[in-house]
C-alpha atoms as a PDB file:
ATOM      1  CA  UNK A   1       9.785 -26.037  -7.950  1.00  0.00           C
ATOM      2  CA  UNK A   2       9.528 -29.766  -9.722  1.00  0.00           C
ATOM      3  CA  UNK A   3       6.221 -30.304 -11.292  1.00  0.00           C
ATOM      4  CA  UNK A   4       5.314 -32.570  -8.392  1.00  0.00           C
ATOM      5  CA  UNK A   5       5.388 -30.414  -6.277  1.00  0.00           C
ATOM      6  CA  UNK A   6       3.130 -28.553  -8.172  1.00  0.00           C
ATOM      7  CA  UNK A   7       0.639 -31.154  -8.848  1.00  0.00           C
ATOM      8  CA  UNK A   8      -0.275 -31.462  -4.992  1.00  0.00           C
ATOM      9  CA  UNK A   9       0.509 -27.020  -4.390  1.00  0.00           C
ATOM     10  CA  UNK A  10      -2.457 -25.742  -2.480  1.00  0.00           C
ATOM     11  CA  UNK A  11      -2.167 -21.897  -3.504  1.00  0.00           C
ATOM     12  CA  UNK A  12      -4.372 -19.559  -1.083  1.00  0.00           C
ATOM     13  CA  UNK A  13      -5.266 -16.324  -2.243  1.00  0.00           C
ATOM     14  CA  UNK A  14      -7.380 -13.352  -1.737  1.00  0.00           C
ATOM     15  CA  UNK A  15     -10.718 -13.516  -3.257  1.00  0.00           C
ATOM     16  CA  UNK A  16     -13.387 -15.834  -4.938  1.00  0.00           C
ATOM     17  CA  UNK A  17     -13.055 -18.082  -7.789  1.00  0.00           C
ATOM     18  CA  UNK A  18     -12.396 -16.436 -10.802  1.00  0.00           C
ATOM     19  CA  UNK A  19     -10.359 -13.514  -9.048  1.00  0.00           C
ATOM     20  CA  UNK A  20      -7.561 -11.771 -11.237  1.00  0.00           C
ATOM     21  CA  UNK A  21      -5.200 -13.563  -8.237  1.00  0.00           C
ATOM     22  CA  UNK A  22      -6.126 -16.877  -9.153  1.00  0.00           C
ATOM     23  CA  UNK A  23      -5.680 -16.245 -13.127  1.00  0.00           C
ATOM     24  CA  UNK A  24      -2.503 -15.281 -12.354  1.00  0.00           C
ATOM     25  CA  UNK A  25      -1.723 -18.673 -10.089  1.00  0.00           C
ATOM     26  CA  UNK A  26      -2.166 -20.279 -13.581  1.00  0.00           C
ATOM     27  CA  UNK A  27      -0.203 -17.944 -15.680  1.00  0.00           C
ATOM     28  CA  UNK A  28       2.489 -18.427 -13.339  1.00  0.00           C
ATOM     29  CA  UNK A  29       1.913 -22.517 -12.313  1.00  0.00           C
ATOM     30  CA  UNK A  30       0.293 -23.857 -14.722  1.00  0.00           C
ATOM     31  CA  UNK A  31      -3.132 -25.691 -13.861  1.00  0.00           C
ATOM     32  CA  UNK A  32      -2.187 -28.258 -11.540  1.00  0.00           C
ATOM     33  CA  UNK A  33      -2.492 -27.234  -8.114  1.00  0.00           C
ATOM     34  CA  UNK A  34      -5.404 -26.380  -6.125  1.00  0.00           C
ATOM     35  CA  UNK A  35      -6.493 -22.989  -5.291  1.00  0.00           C
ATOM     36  CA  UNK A  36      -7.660 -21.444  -1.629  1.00  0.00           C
ATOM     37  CA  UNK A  37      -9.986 -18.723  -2.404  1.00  0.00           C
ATOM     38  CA  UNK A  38      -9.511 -16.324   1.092  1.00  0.00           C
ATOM     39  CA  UNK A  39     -11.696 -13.171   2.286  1.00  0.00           C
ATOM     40  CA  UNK A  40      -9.153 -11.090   3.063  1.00  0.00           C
ATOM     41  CA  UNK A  41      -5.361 -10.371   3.068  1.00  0.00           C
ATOM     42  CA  UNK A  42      -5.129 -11.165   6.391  1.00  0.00           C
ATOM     43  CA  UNK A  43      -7.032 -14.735   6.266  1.00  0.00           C
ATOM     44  CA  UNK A  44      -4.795 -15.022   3.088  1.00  0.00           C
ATOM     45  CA  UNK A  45      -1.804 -14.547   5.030  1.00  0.00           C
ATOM     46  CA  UNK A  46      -2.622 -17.128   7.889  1.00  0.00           C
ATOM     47  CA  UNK A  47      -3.222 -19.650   5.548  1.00  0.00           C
ATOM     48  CA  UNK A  48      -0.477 -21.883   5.593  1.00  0.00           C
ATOM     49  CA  UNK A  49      -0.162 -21.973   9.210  1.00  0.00           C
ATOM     50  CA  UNK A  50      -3.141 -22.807  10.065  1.00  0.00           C
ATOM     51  CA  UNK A  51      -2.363 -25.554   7.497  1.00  0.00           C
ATOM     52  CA  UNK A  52      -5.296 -24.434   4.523  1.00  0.00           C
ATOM     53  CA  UNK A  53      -2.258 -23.650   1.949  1.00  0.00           C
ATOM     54  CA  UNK A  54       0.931 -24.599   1.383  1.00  0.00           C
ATOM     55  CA  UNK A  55       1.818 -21.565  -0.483  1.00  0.00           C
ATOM     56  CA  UNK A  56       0.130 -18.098  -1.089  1.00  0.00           C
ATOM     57  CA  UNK A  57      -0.073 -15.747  -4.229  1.00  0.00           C
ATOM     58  CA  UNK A  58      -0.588 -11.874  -3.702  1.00  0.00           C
ATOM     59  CA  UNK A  59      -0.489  -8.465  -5.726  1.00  0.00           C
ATOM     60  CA  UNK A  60       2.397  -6.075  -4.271  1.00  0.00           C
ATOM     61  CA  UNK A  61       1.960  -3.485  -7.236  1.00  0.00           C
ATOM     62  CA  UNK A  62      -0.312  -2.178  -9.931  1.00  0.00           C
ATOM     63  CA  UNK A  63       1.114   0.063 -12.610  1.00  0.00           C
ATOM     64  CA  UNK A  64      -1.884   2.488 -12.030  1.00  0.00           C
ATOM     65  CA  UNK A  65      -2.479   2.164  -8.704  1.00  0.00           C
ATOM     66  CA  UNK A  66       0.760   1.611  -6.965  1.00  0.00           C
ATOM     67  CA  UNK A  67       1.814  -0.682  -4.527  1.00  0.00           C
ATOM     68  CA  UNK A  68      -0.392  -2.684  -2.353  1.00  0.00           C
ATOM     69  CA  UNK A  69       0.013  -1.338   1.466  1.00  0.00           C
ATOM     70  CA  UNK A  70      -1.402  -3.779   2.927  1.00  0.00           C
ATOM     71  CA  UNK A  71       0.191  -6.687   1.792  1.00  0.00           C
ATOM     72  CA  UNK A  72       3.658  -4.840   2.053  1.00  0.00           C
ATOM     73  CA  UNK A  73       2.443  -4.586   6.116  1.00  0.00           C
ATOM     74  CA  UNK A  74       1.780  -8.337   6.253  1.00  0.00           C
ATOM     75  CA  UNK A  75       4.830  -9.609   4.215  1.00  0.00           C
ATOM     76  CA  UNK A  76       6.819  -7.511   7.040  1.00  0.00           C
ATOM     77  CA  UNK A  77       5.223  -9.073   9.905  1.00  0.00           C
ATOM     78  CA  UNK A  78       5.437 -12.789   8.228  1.00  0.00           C
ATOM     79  CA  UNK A  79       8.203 -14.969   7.650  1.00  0.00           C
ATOM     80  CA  UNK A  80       7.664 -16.259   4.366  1.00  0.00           C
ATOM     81  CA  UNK A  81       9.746 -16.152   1.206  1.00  0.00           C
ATOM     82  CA  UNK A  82       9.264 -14.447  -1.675  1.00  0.00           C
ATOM     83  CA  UNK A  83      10.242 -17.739  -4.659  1.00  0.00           C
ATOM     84  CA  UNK A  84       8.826 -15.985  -7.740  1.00  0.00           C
ATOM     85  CA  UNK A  85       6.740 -13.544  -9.532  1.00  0.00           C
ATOM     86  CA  UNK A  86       4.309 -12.951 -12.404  1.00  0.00           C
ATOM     87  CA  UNK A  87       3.128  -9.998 -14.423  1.00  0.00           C
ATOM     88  CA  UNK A  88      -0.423 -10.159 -15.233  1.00  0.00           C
ATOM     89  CA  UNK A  89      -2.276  -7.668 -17.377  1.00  0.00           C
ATOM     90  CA  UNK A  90      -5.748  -6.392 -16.322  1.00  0.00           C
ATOM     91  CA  UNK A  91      -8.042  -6.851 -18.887  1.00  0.00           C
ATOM     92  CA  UNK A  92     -11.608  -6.236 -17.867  1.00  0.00           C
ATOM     93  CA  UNK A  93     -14.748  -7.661 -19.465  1.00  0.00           C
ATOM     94  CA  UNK A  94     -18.672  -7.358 -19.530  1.00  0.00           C
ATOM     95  CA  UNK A  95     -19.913 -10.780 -18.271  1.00  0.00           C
ATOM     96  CA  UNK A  96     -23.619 -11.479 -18.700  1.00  0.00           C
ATOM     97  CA  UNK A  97     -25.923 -14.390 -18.236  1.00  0.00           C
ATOM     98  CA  UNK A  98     -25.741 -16.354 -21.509  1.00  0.00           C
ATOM     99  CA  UNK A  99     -28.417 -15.342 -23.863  1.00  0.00           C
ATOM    100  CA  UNK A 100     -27.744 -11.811 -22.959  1.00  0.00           C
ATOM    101  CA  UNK A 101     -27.015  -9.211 -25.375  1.00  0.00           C
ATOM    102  CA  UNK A 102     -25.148  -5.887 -25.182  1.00  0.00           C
ATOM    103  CA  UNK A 103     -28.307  -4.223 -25.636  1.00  0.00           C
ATOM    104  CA  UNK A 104     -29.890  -6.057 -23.035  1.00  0.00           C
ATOM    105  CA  UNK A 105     -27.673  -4.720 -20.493  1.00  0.00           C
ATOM    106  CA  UNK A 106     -29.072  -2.542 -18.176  1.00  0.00           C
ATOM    107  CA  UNK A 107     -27.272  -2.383 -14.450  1.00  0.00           C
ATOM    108  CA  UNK A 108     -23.349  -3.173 -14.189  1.00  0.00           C
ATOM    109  CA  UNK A 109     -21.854  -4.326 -10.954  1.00  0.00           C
ATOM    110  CA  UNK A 110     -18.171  -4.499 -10.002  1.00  0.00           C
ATOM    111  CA  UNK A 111     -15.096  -3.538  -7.376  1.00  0.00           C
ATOM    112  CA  UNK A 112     -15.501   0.260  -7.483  1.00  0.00           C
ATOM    113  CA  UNK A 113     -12.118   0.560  -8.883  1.00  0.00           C
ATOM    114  CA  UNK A 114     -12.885  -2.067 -11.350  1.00  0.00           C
ATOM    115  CA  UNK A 115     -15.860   0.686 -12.249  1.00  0.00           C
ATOM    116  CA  UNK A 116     -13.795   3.635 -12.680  1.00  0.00           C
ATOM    117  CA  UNK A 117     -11.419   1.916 -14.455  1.00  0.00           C
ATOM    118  CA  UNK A 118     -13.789   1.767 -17.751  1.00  0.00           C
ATOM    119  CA  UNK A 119     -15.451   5.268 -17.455  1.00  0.00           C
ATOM    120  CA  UNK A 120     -14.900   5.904 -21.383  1.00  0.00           C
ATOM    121  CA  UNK A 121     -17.140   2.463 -21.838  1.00  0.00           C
ATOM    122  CA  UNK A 122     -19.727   3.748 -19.643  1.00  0.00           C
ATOM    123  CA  UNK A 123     -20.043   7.412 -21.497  1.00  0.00           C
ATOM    124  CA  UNK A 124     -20.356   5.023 -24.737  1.00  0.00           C
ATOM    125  CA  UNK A 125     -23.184   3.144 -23.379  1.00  0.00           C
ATOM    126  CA  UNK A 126     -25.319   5.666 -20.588  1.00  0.00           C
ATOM    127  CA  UNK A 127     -28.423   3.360 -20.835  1.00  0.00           C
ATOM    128  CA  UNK A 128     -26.150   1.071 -18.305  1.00  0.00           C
ATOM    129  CA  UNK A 129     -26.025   1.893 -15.089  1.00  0.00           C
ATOM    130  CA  UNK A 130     -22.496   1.314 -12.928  1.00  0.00           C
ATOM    131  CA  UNK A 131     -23.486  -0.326  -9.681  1.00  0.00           C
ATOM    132  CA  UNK A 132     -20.564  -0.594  -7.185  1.00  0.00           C
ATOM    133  CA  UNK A 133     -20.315  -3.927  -5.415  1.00  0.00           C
ATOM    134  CA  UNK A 134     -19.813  -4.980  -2.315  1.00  0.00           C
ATOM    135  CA  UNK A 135     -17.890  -7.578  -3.719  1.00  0.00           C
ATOM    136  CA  UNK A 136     -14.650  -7.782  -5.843  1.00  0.00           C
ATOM    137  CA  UNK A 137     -14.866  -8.561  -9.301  1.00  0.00           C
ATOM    138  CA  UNK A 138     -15.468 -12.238  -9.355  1.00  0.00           C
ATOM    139  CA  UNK A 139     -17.608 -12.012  -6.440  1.00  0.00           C
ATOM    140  CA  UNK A 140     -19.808  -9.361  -8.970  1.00  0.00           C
ATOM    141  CA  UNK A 141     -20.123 -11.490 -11.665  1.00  0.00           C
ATOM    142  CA  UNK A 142     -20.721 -14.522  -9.421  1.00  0.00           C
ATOM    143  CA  UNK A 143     -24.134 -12.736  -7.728  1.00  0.00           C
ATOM    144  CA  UNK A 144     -24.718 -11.137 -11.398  1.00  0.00           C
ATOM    145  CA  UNK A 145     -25.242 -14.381 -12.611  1.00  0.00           C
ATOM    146  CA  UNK A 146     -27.337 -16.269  -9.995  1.00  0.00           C
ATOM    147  CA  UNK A 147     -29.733 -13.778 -10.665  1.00  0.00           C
ATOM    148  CA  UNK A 148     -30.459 -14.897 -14.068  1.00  0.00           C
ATOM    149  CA  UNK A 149     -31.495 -11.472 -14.998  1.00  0.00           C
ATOM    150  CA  UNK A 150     -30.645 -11.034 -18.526  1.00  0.00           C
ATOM    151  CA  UNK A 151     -30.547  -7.175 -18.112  1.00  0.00           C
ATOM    152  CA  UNK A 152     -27.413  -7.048 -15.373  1.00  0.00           C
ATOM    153  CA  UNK A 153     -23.931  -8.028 -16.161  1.00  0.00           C
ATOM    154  CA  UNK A 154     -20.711  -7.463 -13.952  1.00  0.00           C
ATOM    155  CA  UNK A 155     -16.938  -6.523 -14.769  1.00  0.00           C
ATOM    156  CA  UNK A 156     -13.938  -8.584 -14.331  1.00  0.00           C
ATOM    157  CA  UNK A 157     -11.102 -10.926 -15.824  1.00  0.00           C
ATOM    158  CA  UNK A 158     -11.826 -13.691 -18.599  1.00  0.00           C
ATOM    159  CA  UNK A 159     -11.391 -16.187 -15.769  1.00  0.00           C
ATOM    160  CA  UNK A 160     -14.295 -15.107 -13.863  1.00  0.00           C
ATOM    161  CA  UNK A 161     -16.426 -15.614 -16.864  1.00  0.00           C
ATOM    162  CA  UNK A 162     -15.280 -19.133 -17.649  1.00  0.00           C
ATOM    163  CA  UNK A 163     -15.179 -20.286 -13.708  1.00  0.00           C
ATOM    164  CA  UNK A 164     -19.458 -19.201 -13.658  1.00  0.00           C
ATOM    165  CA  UNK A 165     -19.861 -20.160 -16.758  1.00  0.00           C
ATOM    166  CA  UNK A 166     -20.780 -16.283 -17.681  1.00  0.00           C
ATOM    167  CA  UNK A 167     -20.583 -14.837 -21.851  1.00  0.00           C
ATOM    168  CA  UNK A 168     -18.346 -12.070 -22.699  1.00  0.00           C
ATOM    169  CA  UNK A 169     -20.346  -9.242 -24.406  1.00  0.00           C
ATOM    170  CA  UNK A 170     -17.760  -6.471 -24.673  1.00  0.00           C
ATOM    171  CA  UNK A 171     -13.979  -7.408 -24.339  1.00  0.00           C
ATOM    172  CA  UNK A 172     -11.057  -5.593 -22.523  1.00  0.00           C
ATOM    173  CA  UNK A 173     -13.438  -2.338 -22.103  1.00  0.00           C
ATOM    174  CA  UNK A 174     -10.618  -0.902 -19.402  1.00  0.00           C
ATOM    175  CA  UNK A 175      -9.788   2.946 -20.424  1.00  0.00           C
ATOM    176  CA  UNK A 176      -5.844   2.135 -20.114  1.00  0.00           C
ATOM    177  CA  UNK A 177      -4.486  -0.869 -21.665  1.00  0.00           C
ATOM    178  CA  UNK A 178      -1.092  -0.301 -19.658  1.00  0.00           C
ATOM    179  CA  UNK A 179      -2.551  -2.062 -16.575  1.00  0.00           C
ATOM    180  CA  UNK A 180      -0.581  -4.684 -15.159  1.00  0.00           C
ATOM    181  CA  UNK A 181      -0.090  -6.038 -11.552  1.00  0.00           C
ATOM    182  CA  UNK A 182       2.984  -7.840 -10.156  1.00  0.00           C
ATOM    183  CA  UNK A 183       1.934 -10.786  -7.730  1.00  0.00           C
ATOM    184  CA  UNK A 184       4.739 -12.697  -6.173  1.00  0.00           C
ATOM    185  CA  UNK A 185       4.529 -16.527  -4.599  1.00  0.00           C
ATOM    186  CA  UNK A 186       5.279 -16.733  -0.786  1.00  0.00           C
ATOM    187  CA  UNK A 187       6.350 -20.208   0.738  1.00  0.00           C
ATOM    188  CA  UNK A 188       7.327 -20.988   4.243  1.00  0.00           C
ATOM    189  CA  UNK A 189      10.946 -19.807   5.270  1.00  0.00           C
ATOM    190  CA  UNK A 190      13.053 -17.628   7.636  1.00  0.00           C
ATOM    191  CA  UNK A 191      13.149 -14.054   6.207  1.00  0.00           C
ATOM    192  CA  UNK A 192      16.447 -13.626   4.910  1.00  0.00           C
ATOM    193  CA  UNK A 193      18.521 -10.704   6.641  1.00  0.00           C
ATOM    194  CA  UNK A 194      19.873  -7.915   5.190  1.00  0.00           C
ATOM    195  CA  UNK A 195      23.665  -8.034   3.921  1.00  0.00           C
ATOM    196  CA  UNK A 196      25.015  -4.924   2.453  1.00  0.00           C
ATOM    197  CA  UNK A 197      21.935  -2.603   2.951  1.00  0.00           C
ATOM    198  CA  UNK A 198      22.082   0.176   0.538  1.00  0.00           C
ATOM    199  CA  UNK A 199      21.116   3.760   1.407  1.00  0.00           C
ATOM    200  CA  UNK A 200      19.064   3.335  -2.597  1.00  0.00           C
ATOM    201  CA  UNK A 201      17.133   1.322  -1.040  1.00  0.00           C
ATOM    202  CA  UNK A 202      17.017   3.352   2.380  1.00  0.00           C
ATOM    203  CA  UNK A 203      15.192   5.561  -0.221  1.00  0.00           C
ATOM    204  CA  UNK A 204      12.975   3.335  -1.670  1.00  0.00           C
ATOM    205  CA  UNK A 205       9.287   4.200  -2.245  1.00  0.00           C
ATOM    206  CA  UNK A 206       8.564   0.745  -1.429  1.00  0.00           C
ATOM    207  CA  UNK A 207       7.810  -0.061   2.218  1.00  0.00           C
ATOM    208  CA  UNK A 208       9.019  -4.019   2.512  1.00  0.00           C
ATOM    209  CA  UNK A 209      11.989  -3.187   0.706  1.00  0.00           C
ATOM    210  CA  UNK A 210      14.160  -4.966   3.875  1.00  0.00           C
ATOM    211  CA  UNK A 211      11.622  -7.854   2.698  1.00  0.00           C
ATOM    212  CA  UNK A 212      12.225  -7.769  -0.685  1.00  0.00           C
ATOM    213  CA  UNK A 213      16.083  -6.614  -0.963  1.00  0.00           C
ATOM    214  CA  UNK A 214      17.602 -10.376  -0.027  1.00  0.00           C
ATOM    215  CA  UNK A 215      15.605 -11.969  -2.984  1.00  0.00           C
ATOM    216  CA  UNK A 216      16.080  -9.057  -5.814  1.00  0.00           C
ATOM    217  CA  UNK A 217      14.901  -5.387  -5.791  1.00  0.00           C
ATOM    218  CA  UNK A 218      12.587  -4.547  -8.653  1.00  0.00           C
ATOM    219  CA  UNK A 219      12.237  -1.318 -10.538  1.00  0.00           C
ATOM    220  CA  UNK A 220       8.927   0.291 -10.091  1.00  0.00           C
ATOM    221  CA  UNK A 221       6.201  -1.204 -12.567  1.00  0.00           C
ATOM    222  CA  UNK A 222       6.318   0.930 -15.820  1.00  0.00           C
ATOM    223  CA  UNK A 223       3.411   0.427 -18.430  1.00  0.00           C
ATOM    224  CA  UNK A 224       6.500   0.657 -21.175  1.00  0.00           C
ATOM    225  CA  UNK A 225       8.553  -2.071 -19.848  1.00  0.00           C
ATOM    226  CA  UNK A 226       6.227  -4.867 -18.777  1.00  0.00           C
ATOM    227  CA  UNK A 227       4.396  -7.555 -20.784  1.00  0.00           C
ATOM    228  CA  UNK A 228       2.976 -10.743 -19.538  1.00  0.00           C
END
Protein backbone atom coordinates (compact mmCIF):
# COMPACT_ATOMS: atom_id res chain seq x y z
CA UNK A 1 0.00 0.00 0.00
CA UNK A 2 1.79 3.59 -1.03
CA UNK A 3 1.39 6.12 1.64
CA UNK A 4 -1.25 7.81 -0.49
CA UNK A 5 -3.23 5.54 -0.40
CA UNK A 6 -3.08 5.63 3.08
CA UNK A 7 -3.54 9.22 3.61
CA UNK A 8 -7.22 9.10 2.09
CA UNK A 9 -7.83 4.92 3.76
CA UNK A 10 -11.17 5.01 5.47
CA UNK A 11 -10.62 1.93 7.95
CA UNK A 12 -14.11 0.64 9.49
CA UNK A 13 -14.01 -1.28 12.47
CA UNK A 14 -15.92 -2.71 15.27
CA UNK A 15 -16.43 -0.48 18.14
CA UNK A 16 -16.18 3.21 19.45
CA UNK A 17 -13.35 5.50 19.40
CA UNK A 18 -10.68 4.47 21.41
CA UNK A 19 -11.40 0.61 20.82
CA UNK A 20 -8.28 -1.81 21.06
CA UNK A 21 -9.30 -2.25 16.99
CA UNK A 22 -8.64 1.16 16.21
CA UNK A 23 -5.15 1.29 18.27
CA UNK A 24 -4.21 -1.35 16.33
CA UNK A 25 -5.27 0.51 12.77
CA UNK A 26 -2.40 2.84 13.92
CA UNK A 27 0.12 0.35 15.00
CA UNK A 28 -0.33 -1.19 11.77
CA UNK A 29 -1.00 2.24 9.35
CA UNK A 30 0.30 4.73 10.88
CA UNK A 31 -2.04 7.85 11.67
CA UNK A 32 -3.16 8.94 8.44
CA UNK A 33 -6.31 7.50 7.49
CA UNK A 34 -9.63 7.90 8.88
CA UNK A 35 -11.32 5.51 11.08
CA UNK A 36 -15.19 4.05 10.87
CA UNK A 37 -16.12 3.22 14.31
CA UNK A 38 -19.07 0.22 13.59
CA UNK A 39 -21.62 -1.47 16.19
CA UNK A 40 -21.16 -4.69 15.29
CA UNK A 41 -19.21 -7.28 13.19
CA UNK A 42 -21.77 -7.49 10.92
CA UNK A 43 -22.26 -3.53 10.24
CA UNK A 44 -18.37 -3.78 10.21
CA UNK A 45 -18.44 -6.17 7.53
CA UNK A 46 -20.96 -4.26 5.18
CA UNK A 47 -19.02 -1.36 5.34
CA UNK A 48 -17.32 -0.99 2.26
CA UNK A 49 -20.16 -1.88 0.18
CA UNK A 50 -22.37 0.19 1.25
CA UNK A 51 -19.48 2.60 0.49
CA UNK A 52 -18.70 3.89 4.54
CA UNK A 53 -15.02 2.21 4.28
CA UNK A 54 -12.72 1.43 1.93
CA UNK A 55 -11.05 -1.11 3.99
CA UNK A 56 -11.87 -2.93 7.35
CA UNK A 57 -9.63 -4.05 10.38
CA UNK A 58 -10.82 -7.07 12.62
CA UNK A 59 -9.48 -9.47 15.48
CA UNK A 60 -9.43 -13.28 14.19
CA UNK A 61 -7.50 -14.51 17.42
CA UNK A 62 -6.63 -13.79 21.00
CA UNK A 63 -3.90 -15.79 22.67
CA UNK A 64 -6.28 -16.32 25.71
CA UNK A 65 -9.34 -16.48 24.24
CA UNK A 66 -8.99 -18.12 20.92
CA UNK A 67 -10.18 -17.33 17.72
CA UNK A 68 -12.94 -15.01 16.96
CA UNK A 69 -16.07 -17.17 15.52
CA UNK A 70 -17.76 -14.75 14.35
CA UNK A 71 -15.61 -12.95 12.24
CA UNK A 72 -14.19 -16.36 10.87
CA UNK A 73 -18.26 -16.82 9.76
CA UNK A 74 -18.28 -13.43 8.03
CA UNK A 75 -14.79 -13.55 6.34
CA UNK A 76 -16.34 -16.94 4.78
CA UNK A 77 -19.40 -15.45 3.51
CA UNK A 78 -17.44 -12.15 2.14
CA UNK A 79 -15.21 -11.69 -0.61
CA UNK A 80 -12.60 -9.62 0.67
CA UNK A 81 -8.85 -10.11 0.95
CA UNK A 82 -6.91 -10.62 3.67
CA UNK A 83 -3.50 -7.77 2.69
CA UNK A 84 -1.90 -7.78 6.15
CA UNK A 85 -1.81 -8.28 9.80
CA UNK A 86 -0.79 -6.85 13.17
CA UNK A 87 -0.09 -8.20 16.62
CA UNK A 88 -1.30 -6.01 19.27
CA UNK A 89 -0.81 -6.60 22.97
CA UNK A 90 -3.70 -6.05 25.44
CA UNK A 91 -2.74 -3.89 27.98
CA UNK A 92 -5.58 -2.74 30.16
CA UNK A 93 -5.76 0.44 32.23
CA UNK A 94 -7.84 2.28 35.02
CA UNK A 95 -9.15 5.46 33.28
CA UNK A 96 -10.70 8.09 35.55
CA UNK A 97 -11.97 11.59 35.20
CA UNK A 98 -8.91 13.83 35.63
CA UNK A 99 -8.50 14.93 39.14
CA UNK A 100 -9.32 11.48 40.22
CA UNK A 101 -7.22 9.50 42.41
CA UNK A 102 -6.78 5.75 42.95
CA UNK A 103 -8.29 6.15 46.19
CA UNK A 104 -11.09 7.91 44.89
CA UNK A 105 -12.19 5.08 42.90
CA UNK A 106 -15.14 3.52 43.87
CA UNK A 107 -17.30 1.62 40.90
CA UNK A 108 -15.32 0.14 37.75
CA UNK A 109 -17.08 -0.42 34.49
CA UNK A 110 -15.88 -2.44 31.49
CA UNK A 111 -16.53 -5.43 28.68
CA UNK A 112 -17.12 -8.31 31.13
CA UNK A 113 -14.17 -10.03 29.78
CA UNK A 114 -12.21 -6.93 30.05
CA UNK A 115 -13.38 -7.41 34.00
CA UNK A 116 -12.27 -10.82 34.51
CA UNK A 117 -9.30 -10.28 32.88
CA UNK A 118 -7.80 -8.17 36.02
CA UNK A 119 -9.36 -10.23 38.92
CA UNK A 120 -5.86 -10.17 40.89
CA UNK A 121 -6.27 -6.07 40.67
CA UNK A 122 -9.65 -6.24 41.99
CA UNK A 123 -8.71 -8.67 45.18
CA UNK A 124 -5.89 -5.83 45.68
CA UNK A 125 -8.31 -3.09 45.80
CA UNK A 126 -12.09 -4.65 47.22
CA UNK A 127 -13.28 -1.07 48.09
CA UNK A 128 -13.89 -0.95 44.04
CA UNK A 129 -16.61 -2.40 42.80
CA UNK A 130 -16.45 -4.27 39.06
CA UNK A 131 -19.50 -3.12 37.16
CA UNK A 132 -19.98 -5.00 33.83
CA UNK A 133 -20.93 -2.79 30.91
CA UNK A 134 -23.12 -2.88 28.43
CA UNK A 135 -20.60 -1.46 26.42
CA UNK A 136 -17.07 -2.53 25.24
CA UNK A 137 -14.20 -1.01 26.69
CA UNK A 138 -14.04 2.33 25.05
CA UNK A 139 -17.65 2.63 25.12
CA UNK A 140 -17.03 2.18 29.33
CA UNK A 141 -14.70 4.69 29.70
CA UNK A 142 -16.53 7.00 27.26
CA UNK A 143 -19.99 6.96 29.66
CA UNK A 144 -17.43 6.77 32.78
CA UNK A 145 -16.31 9.97 31.92
CA UNK A 146 -19.39 12.05 30.93
CA UNK A 147 -20.41 11.42 34.24
CA UNK A 148 -17.83 13.48 35.80
CA UNK A 149 -18.02 11.42 38.87
CA UNK A 150 -14.67 11.39 40.33
CA UNK A 151 -15.42 8.09 42.22
CA UNK A 152 -16.05 5.72 38.85
CA UNK A 153 -13.40 4.86 36.40
CA UNK A 154 -13.59 2.21 33.49
CA UNK A 155 -10.99 -0.37 31.95
CA UNK A 156 -9.50 -0.37 28.60
CA UNK A 157 -6.45 0.39 26.17
CA UNK A 158 -4.19 3.65 26.50
CA UNK A 159 -6.02 4.84 23.39
CA UNK A 160 -9.30 5.07 24.94
CA UNK A 161 -7.87 7.27 27.57
CA UNK A 162 -6.18 9.73 25.24
CA UNK A 163 -9.28 9.74 22.55
CA UNK A 164 -11.75 11.10 25.95
CA UNK A 165 -9.26 12.79 27.23
CA UNK A 166 -9.45 10.30 30.47
CA UNK A 167 -6.03 9.94 33.25
CA UNK A 168 -4.46 6.67 33.76
CA UNK A 169 -4.44 5.79 37.52
CA UNK A 170 -3.17 2.21 37.50
CA UNK A 171 -1.30 0.91 34.32
CA UNK A 172 -1.47 -2.52 32.50
CA UNK A 173 -3.49 -4.03 35.68
CA UNK A 174 -4.40 -7.29 33.27
CA UNK A 175 -3.57 -10.66 35.39
CA UNK A 176 -1.61 -12.15 32.18
CA UNK A 177 0.77 -10.06 30.39
CA UNK A 178 0.85 -12.76 27.46
CA UNK A 179 -2.30 -11.23 25.89
CA UNK A 180 -2.11 -10.43 22.41
CA UNK A 181 -4.69 -10.38 19.51
CA UNK A 182 -3.99 -10.84 15.78
CA UNK A 183 -6.23 -8.40 13.60
CA UNK A 184 -5.79 -8.66 9.90
CA UNK A 185 -6.76 -5.76 7.10
CA UNK A 186 -9.52 -6.83 4.57
CA UNK A 187 -9.80 -4.89 1.15
CA UNK A 188 -12.11 -5.54 -1.69
CA UNK A 189 -11.17 -8.65 -3.93
CA UNK A 190 -12.27 -12.07 -5.29
CA UNK A 191 -11.46 -14.74 -2.63
CA UNK A 192 -8.65 -16.54 -3.91
CA UNK A 193 -9.34 -20.42 -4.51
CA UNK A 194 -7.74 -23.09 -3.11
CA UNK A 195 -4.63 -24.72 -5.03
CA UNK A 196 -3.05 -27.65 -3.44
CA UNK A 197 -5.40 -28.04 -0.36
CA UNK A 198 -3.64 -29.86 2.31
CA UNK A 199 -5.31 -32.48 4.52
CA UNK A 200 -3.02 -30.16 7.65
CA UNK A 201 -5.11 -27.84 7.01
CA UNK A 202 -8.27 -30.20 6.50
CA UNK A 203 -7.35 -30.47 10.24
CA UNK A 204 -7.06 -27.15 11.19
CA UNK A 205 -8.66 -25.79 14.39
CA UNK A 206 -9.32 -22.76 12.52
CA UNK A 207 -12.67 -22.50 10.73
CA UNK A 208 -11.79 -19.96 7.57
CA UNK A 209 -8.79 -21.81 6.99
CA UNK A 210 -10.06 -22.20 2.97
CA UNK A 211 -10.09 -18.23 3.61
CA UNK A 212 -6.95 -17.87 4.97
CA UNK A 213 -4.79 -20.80 3.21
CA UNK A 214 -4.30 -18.72 -0.36
CA UNK A 215 -2.71 -15.71 1.55
CA UNK A 216 -0.44 -17.72 4.29
CA UNK A 217 -1.54 -20.11 7.11
CA UNK A 218 -0.49 -18.94 10.54
CA UNK A 219 0.51 -20.99 13.53
CA UNK A 220 -1.83 -20.66 16.38
CA UNK A 221 -1.05 -17.44 18.59
CA UNK A 222 1.47 -18.53 21.34
CA UNK A 223 2.15 -16.01 24.29
CA UNK A 224 6.08 -17.22 23.77
CA UNK A 225 6.40 -16.36 20.22
CA UNK A 226 4.59 -13.08 19.65
CA UNK A 227 5.61 -9.46 20.36
CA UNK A 228 4.19 -6.37 18.88
Amino acid sequence: MSTSNRKTMRVAFQGEPGAFSEEAAIQLLGGAFTTVPRATFEATFTAIAEGAADALLVPVENSLAGSVVRVFDLLMESRLTIVAETILPIEMQLIAAPGASLADIRSVASHPMALAQCERFFSAHPRMEARSSGRHTAGSVREALSRGDKSCAAIAGRRAAEHYHGVILAESIQDNAENFTRFVLLLPGIRSRVVGFSPTLAKSPWPCALLIAPVHFWPRLSPSRNTA
